[in-house]
N, C-alpha and C. Protein backbone atom coordinates (compact mmCIF):
# COMPACT_ATOMS: atom_id res chain seq x y z
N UNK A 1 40.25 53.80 23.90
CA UNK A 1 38.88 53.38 23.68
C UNK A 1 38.68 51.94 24.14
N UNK A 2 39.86 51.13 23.94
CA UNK A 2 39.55 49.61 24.19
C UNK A 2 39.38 49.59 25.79
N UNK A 3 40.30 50.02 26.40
CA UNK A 3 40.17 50.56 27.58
C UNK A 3 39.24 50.93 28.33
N UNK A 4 38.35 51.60 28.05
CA UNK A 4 36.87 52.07 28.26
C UNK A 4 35.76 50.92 28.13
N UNK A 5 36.33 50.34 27.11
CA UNK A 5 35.32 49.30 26.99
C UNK A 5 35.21 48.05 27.98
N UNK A 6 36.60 47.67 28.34
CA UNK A 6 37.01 46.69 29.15
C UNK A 6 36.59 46.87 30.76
N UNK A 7 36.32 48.53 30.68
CA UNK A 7 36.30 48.66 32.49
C UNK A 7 34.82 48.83 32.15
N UNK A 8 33.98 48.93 30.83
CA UNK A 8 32.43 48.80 31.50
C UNK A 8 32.16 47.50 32.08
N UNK A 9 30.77 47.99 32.48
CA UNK A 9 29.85 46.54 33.25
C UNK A 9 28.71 46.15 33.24
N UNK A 10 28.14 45.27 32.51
CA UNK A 10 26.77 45.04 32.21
C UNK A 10 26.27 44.30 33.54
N UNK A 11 24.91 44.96 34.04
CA UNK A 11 24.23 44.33 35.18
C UNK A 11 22.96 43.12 34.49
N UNK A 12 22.54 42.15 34.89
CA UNK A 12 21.62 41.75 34.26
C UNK A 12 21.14 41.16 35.51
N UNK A 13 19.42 41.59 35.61
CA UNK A 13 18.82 41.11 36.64
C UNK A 13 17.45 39.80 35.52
N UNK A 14 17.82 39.02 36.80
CA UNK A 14 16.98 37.40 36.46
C UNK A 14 15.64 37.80 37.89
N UNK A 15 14.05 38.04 36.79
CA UNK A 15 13.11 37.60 37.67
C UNK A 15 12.85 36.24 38.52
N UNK A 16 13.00 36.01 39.64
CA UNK A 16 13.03 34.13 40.16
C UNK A 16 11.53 34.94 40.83
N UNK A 17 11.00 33.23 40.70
CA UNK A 17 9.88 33.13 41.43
C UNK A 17 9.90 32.05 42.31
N UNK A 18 11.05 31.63 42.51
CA UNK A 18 10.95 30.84 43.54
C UNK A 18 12.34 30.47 43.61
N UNK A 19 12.67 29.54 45.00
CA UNK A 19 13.62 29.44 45.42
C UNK A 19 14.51 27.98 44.31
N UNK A 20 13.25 27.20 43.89
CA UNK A 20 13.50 26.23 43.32
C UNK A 20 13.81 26.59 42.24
N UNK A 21 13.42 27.56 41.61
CA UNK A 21 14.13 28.03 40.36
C UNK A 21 15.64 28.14 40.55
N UNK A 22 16.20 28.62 41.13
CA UNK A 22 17.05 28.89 41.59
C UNK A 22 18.44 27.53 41.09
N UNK A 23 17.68 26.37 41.96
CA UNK A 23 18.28 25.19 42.08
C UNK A 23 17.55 24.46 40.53
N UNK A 24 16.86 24.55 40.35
CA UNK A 24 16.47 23.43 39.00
C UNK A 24 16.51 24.05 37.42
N UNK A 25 16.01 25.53 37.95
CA UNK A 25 15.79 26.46 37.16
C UNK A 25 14.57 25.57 35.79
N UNK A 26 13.91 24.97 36.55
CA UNK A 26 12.65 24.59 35.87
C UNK A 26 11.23 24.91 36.31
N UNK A 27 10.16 25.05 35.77
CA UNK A 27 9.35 25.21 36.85
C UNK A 27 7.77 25.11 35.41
N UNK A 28 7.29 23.78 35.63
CA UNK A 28 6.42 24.43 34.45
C UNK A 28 4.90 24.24 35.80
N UNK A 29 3.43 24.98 35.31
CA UNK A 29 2.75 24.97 35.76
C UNK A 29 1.38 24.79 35.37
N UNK A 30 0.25 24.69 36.48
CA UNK A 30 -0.70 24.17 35.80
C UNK A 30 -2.15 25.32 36.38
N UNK A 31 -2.73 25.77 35.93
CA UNK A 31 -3.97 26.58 36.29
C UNK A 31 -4.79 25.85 36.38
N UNK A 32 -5.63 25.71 37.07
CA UNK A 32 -7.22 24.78 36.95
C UNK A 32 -8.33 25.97 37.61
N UNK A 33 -9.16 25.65 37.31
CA UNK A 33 -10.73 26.87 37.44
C UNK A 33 -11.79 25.55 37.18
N UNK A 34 -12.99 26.44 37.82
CA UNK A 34 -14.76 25.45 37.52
C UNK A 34 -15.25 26.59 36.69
N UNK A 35 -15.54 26.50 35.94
CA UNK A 35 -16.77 27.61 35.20
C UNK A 35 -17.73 26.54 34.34
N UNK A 36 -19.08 27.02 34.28
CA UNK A 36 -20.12 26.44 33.85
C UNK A 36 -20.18 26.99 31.98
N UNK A 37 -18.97 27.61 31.67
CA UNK A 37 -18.46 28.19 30.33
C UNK A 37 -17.42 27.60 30.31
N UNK A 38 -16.50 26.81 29.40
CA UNK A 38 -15.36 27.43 28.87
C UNK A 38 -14.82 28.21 27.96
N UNK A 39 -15.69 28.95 27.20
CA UNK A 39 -15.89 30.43 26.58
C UNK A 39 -15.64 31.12 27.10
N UNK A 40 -16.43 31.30 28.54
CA UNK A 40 -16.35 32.53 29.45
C UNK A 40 -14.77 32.57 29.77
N UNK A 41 -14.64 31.17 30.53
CA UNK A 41 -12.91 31.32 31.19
C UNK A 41 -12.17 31.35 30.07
N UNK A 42 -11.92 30.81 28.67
CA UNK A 42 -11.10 31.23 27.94
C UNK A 42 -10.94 33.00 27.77
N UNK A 43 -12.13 33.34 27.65
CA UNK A 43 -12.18 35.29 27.34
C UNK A 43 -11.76 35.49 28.72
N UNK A 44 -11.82 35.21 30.18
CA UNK A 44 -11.17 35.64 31.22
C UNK A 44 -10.08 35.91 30.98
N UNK A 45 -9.40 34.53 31.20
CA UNK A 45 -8.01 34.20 30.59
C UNK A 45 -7.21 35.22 29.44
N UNK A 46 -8.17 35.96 28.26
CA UNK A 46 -7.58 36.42 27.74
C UNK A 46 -7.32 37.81 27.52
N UNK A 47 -8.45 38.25 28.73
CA UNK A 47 -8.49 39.51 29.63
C UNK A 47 -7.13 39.95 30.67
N UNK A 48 -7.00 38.86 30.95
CA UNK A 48 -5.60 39.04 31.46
C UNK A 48 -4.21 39.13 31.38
N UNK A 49 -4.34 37.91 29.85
CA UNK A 49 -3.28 37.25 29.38
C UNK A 49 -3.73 36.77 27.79
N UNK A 50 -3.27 38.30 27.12
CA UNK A 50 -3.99 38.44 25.94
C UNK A 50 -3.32 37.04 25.25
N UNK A 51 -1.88 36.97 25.54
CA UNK A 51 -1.07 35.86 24.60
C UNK A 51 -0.83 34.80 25.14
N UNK A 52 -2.06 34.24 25.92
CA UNK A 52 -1.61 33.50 26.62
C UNK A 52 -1.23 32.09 25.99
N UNK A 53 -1.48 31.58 24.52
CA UNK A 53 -1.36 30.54 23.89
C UNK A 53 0.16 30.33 23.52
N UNK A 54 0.59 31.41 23.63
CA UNK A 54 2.30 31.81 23.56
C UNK A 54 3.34 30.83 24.60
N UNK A 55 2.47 31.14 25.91
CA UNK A 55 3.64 29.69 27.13
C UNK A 55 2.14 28.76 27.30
N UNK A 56 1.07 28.62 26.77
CA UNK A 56 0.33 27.47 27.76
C UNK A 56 -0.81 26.66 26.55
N UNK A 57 -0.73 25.52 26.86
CA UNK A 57 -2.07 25.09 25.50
C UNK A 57 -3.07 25.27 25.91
N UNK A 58 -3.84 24.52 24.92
CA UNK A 58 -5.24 25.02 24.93
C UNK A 58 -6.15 24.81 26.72
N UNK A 59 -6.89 25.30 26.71
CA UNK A 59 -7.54 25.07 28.07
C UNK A 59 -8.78 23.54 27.89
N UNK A 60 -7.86 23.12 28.80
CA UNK A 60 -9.22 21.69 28.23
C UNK A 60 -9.83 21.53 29.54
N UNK A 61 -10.63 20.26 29.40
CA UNK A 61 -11.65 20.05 30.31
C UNK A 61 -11.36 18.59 31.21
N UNK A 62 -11.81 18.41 31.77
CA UNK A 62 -11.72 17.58 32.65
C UNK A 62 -11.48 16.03 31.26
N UNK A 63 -12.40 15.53 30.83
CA UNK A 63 -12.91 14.59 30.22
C UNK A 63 -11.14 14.70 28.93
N UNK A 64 -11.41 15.52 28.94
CA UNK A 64 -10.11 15.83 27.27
C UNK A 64 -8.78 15.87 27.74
N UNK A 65 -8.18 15.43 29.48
CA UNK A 65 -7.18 15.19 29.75
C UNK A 65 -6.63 13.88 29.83
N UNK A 66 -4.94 13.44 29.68
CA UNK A 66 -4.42 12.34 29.40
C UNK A 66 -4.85 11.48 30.98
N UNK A 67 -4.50 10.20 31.08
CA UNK A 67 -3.88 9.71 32.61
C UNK A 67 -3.27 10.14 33.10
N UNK A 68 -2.01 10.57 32.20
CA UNK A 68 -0.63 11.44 33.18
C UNK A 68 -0.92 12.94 33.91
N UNK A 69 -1.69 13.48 32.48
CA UNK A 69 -2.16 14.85 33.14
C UNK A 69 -2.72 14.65 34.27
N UNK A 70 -4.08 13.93 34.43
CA UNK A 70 -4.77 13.45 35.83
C UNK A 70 -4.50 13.48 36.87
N UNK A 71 -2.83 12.19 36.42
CA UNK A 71 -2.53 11.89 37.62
C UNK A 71 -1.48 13.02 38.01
N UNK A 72 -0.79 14.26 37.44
CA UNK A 72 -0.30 15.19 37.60
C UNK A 72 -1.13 16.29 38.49
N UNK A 73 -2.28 16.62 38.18
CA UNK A 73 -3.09 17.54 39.00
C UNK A 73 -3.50 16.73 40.02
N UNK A 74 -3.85 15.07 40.37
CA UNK A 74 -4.06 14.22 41.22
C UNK A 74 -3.21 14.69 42.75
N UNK A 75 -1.86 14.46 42.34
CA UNK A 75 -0.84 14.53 42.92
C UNK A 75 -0.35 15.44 43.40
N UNK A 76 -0.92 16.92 42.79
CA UNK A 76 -0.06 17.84 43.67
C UNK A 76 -1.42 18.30 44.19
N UNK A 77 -2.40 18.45 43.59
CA UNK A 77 -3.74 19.06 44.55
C UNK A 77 -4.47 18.04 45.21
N UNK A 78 -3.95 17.09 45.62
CA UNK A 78 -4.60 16.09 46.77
C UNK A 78 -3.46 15.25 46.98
N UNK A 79 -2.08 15.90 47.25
CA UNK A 79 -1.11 14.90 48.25
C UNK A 79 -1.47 13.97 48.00
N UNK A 80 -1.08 13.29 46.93
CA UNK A 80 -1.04 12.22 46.35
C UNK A 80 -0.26 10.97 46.79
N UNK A 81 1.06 11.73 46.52
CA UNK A 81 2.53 10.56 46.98
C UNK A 81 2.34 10.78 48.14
N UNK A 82 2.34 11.87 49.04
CA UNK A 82 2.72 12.22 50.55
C UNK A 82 1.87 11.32 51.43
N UNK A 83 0.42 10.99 50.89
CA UNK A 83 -0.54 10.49 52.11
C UNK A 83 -1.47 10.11 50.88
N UNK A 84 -1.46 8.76 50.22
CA UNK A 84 -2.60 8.19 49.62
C UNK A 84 -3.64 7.70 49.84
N UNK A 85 -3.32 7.35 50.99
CA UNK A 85 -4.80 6.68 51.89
C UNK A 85 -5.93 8.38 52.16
N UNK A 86 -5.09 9.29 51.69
CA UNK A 86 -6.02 10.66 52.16
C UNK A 86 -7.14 10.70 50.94
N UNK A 87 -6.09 10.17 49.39
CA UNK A 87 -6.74 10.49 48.25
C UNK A 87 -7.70 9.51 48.49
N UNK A 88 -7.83 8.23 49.07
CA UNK A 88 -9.29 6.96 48.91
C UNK A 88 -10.10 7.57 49.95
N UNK A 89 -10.03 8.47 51.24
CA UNK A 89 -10.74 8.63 52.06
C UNK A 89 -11.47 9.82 51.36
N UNK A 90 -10.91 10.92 50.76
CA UNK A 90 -11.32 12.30 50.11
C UNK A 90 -12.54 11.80 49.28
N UNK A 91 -11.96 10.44 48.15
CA UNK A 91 -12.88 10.20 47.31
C UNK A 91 -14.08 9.37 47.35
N UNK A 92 -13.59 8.97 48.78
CA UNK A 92 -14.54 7.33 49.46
C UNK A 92 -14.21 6.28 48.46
N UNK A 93 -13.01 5.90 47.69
CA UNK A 93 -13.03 5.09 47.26
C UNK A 93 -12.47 3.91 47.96
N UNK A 94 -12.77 2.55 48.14
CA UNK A 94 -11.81 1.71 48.53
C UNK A 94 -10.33 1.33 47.74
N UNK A 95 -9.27 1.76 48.68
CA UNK A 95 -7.82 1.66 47.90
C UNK A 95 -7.90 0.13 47.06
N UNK A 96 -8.30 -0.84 47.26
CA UNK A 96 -8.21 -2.24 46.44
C UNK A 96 -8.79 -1.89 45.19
N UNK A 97 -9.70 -0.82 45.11
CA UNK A 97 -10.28 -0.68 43.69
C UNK A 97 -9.35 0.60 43.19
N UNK A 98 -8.87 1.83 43.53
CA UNK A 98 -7.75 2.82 43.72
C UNK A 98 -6.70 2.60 43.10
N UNK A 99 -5.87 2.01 43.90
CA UNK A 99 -4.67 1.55 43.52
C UNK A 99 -4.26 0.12 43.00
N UNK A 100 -3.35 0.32 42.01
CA UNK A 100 -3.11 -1.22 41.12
C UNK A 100 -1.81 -2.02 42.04
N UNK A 101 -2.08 -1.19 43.04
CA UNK A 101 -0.57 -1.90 43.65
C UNK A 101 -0.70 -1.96 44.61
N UNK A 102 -2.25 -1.96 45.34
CA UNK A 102 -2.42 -2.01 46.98
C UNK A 102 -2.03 -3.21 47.66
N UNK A 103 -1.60 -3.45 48.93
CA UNK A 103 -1.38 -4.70 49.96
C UNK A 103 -1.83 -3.91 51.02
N UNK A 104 -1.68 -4.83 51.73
CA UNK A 104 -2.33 -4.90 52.98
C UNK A 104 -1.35 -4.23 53.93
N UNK A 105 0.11 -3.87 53.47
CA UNK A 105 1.36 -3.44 53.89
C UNK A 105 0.75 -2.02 53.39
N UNK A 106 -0.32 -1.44 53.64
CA UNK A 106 -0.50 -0.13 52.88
C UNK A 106 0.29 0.84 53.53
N UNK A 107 0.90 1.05 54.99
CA UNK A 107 1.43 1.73 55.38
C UNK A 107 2.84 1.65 55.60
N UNK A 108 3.31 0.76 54.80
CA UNK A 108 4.47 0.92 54.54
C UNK A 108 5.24 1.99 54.37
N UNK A 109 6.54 2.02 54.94
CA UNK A 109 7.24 3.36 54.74
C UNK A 109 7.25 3.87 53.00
N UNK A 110 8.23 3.20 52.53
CA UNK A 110 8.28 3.38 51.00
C UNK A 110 7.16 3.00 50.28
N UNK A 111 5.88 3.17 50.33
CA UNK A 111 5.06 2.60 49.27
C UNK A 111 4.84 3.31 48.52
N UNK A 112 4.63 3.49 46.99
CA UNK A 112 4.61 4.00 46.14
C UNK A 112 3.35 3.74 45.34
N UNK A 113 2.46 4.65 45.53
CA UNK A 113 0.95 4.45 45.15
C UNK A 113 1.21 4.68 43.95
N UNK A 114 0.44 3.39 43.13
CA UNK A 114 -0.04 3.89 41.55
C UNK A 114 -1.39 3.16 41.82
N UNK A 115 -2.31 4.27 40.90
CA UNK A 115 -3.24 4.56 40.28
C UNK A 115 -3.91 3.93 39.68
N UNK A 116 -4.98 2.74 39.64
CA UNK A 116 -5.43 1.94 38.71
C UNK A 116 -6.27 2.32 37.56
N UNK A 117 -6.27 2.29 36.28
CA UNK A 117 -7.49 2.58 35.22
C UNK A 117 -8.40 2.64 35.60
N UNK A 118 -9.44 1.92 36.30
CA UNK A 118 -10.39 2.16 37.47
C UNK A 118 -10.18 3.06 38.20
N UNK A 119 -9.35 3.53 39.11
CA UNK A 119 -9.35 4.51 40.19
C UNK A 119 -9.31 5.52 39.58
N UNK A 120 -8.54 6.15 38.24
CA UNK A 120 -8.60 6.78 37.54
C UNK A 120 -10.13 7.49 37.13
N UNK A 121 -10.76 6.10 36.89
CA UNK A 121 -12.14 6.60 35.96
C UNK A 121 -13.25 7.23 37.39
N UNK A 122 -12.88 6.20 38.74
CA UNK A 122 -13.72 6.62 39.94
C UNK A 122 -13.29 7.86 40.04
N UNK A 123 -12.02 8.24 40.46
CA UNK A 123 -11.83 9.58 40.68
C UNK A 123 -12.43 10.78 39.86
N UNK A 124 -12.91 10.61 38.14
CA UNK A 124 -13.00 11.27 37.53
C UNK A 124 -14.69 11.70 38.09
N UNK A 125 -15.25 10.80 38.10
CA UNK A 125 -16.66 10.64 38.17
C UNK A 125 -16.86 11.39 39.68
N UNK A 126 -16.13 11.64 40.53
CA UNK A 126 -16.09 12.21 41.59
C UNK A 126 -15.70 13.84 41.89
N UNK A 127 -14.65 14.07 40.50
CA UNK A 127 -14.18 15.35 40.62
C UNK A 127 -15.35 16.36 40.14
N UNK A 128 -15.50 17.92 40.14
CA UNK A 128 -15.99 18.56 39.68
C UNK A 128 -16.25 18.25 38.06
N UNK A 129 -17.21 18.21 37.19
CA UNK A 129 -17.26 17.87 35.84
C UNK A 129 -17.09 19.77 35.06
N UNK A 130 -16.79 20.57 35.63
CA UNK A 130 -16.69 22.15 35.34
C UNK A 130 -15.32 22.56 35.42
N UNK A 131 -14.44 21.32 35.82
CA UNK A 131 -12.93 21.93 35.92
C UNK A 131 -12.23 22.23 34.30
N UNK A 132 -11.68 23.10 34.70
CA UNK A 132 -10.70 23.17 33.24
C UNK A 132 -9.08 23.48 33.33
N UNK A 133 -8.03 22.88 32.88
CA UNK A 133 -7.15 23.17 33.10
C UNK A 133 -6.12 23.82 32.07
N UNK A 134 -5.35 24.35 32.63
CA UNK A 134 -4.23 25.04 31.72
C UNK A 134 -3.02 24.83 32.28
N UNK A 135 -1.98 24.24 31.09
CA UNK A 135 -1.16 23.26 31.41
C UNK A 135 -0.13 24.42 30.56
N UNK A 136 1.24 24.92 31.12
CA UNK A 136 2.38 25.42 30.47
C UNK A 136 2.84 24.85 29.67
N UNK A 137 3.40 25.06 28.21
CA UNK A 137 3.79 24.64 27.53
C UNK A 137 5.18 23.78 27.71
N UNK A 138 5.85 25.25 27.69
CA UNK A 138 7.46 25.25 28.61
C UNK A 138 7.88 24.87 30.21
N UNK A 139 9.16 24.83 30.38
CA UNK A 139 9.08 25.34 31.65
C UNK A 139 9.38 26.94 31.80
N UNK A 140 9.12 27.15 32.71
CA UNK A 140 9.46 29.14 32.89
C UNK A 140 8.32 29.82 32.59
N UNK A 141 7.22 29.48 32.47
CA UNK A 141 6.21 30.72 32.29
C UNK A 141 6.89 32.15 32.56
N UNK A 142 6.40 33.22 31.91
CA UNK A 142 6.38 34.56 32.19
C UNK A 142 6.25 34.91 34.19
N UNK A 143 6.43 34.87 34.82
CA UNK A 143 5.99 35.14 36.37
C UNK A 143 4.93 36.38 36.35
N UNK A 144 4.88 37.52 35.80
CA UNK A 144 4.52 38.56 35.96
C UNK A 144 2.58 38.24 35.25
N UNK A 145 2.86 36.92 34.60
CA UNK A 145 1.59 36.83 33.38
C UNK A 145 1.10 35.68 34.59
N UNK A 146 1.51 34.44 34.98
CA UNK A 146 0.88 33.51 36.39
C UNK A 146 0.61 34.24 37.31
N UNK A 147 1.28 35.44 38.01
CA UNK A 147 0.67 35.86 39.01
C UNK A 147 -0.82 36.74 38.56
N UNK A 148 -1.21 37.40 37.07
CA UNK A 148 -2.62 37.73 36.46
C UNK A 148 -3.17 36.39 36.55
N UNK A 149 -2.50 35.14 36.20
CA UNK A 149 -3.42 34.08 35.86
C UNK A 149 -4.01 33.67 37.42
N UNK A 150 -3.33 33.97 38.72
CA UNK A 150 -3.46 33.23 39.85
C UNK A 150 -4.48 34.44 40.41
N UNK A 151 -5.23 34.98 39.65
CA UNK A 151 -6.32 36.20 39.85
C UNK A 151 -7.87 35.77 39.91
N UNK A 152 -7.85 34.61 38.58
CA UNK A 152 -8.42 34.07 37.85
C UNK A 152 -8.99 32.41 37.98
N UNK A 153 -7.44 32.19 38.82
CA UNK A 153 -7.60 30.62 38.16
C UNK A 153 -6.35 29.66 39.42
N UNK A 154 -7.01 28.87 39.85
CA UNK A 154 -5.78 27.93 41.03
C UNK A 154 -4.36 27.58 40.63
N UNK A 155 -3.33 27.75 40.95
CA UNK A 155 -1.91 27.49 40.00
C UNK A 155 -1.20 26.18 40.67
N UNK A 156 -0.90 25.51 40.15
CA UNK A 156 0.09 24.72 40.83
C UNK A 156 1.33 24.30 40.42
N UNK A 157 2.38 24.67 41.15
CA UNK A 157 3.89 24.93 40.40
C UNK A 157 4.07 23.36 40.63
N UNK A 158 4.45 23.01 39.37
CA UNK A 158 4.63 21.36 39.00
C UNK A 158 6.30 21.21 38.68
N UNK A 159 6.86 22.13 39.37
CA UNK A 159 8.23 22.09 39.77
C UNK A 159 9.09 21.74 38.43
């Protein structure tokens, strides 16, 4: 009998949704939508993804997000780090009011754009005032429950 037991073999298959999972095995994410409700998109949301409070918080609004959050959706949905001078041209803002760390060396290889409390508040006043976002709790969302949410709602894997 011990015998028998020793030559079984348990298979276990891992859903990946990406390659980076793979390597970091992290992956948390962010949904954003415009609706002129956030009633409506919450009951969307829960049309799809009855439990969805289970991997993601509450769905907030533009106005009810941190700086970091901001500058988190900033950054990956307007190439933020990659090309900053794209984010002052997108927003028409002038980078001296933009960024807290502008020179005149703006094209410097290594420059590392940050964000001023001001550029912050311009950018806000510029974005859609109907956005709402949904931010993963964890890392690892469900995959099978983001790809219902990416039905619904813009995703951005925040790696």
């Amino acid at each position: 009998m011990k015998h028998l037991e020793m030559d079984k073999k348990l298979l276990f298959t891992i859903n990946v949704h990406s390659f980076v999972d793979v390597i970091t095995n992290s992956s948390s994410e962010l949904f954003v939508e415009s609706s002129n409700s956030k009633e409506t998109l919450i009951a969307l949301i829960k049309e799809v993804y009855p439990r969805y409070l289970d991997e993601y918080e509450e769905l907030r609004s533009l106005d009810e997000l941190s700086t970091g959050e901001l500058e988190q959706y900033i950054s990956y949905a307007y190439e933020h780090y990659s090309n900053p001078m794209k984010l002052s041209k997108k927003f028409d803002i002038d980078p001296i009011m933009l960024y807290s760390n502008w020179s005149e060396k703006d094209t410097a290889r290594y420059w590392f754009p940050r964000i001023s409390d001001v550029g912050y508040e311009l950018i806000k006043e510029r974005l859609n005032p109907n956005l709402y976002f949904l931010f993963s709790i964890n890392d690892n969302p469900e995959w099978e429950m983001q790809e219902k949410l990416m039905l619904i709602m813009n995703r951005y894997h925040l790696g």
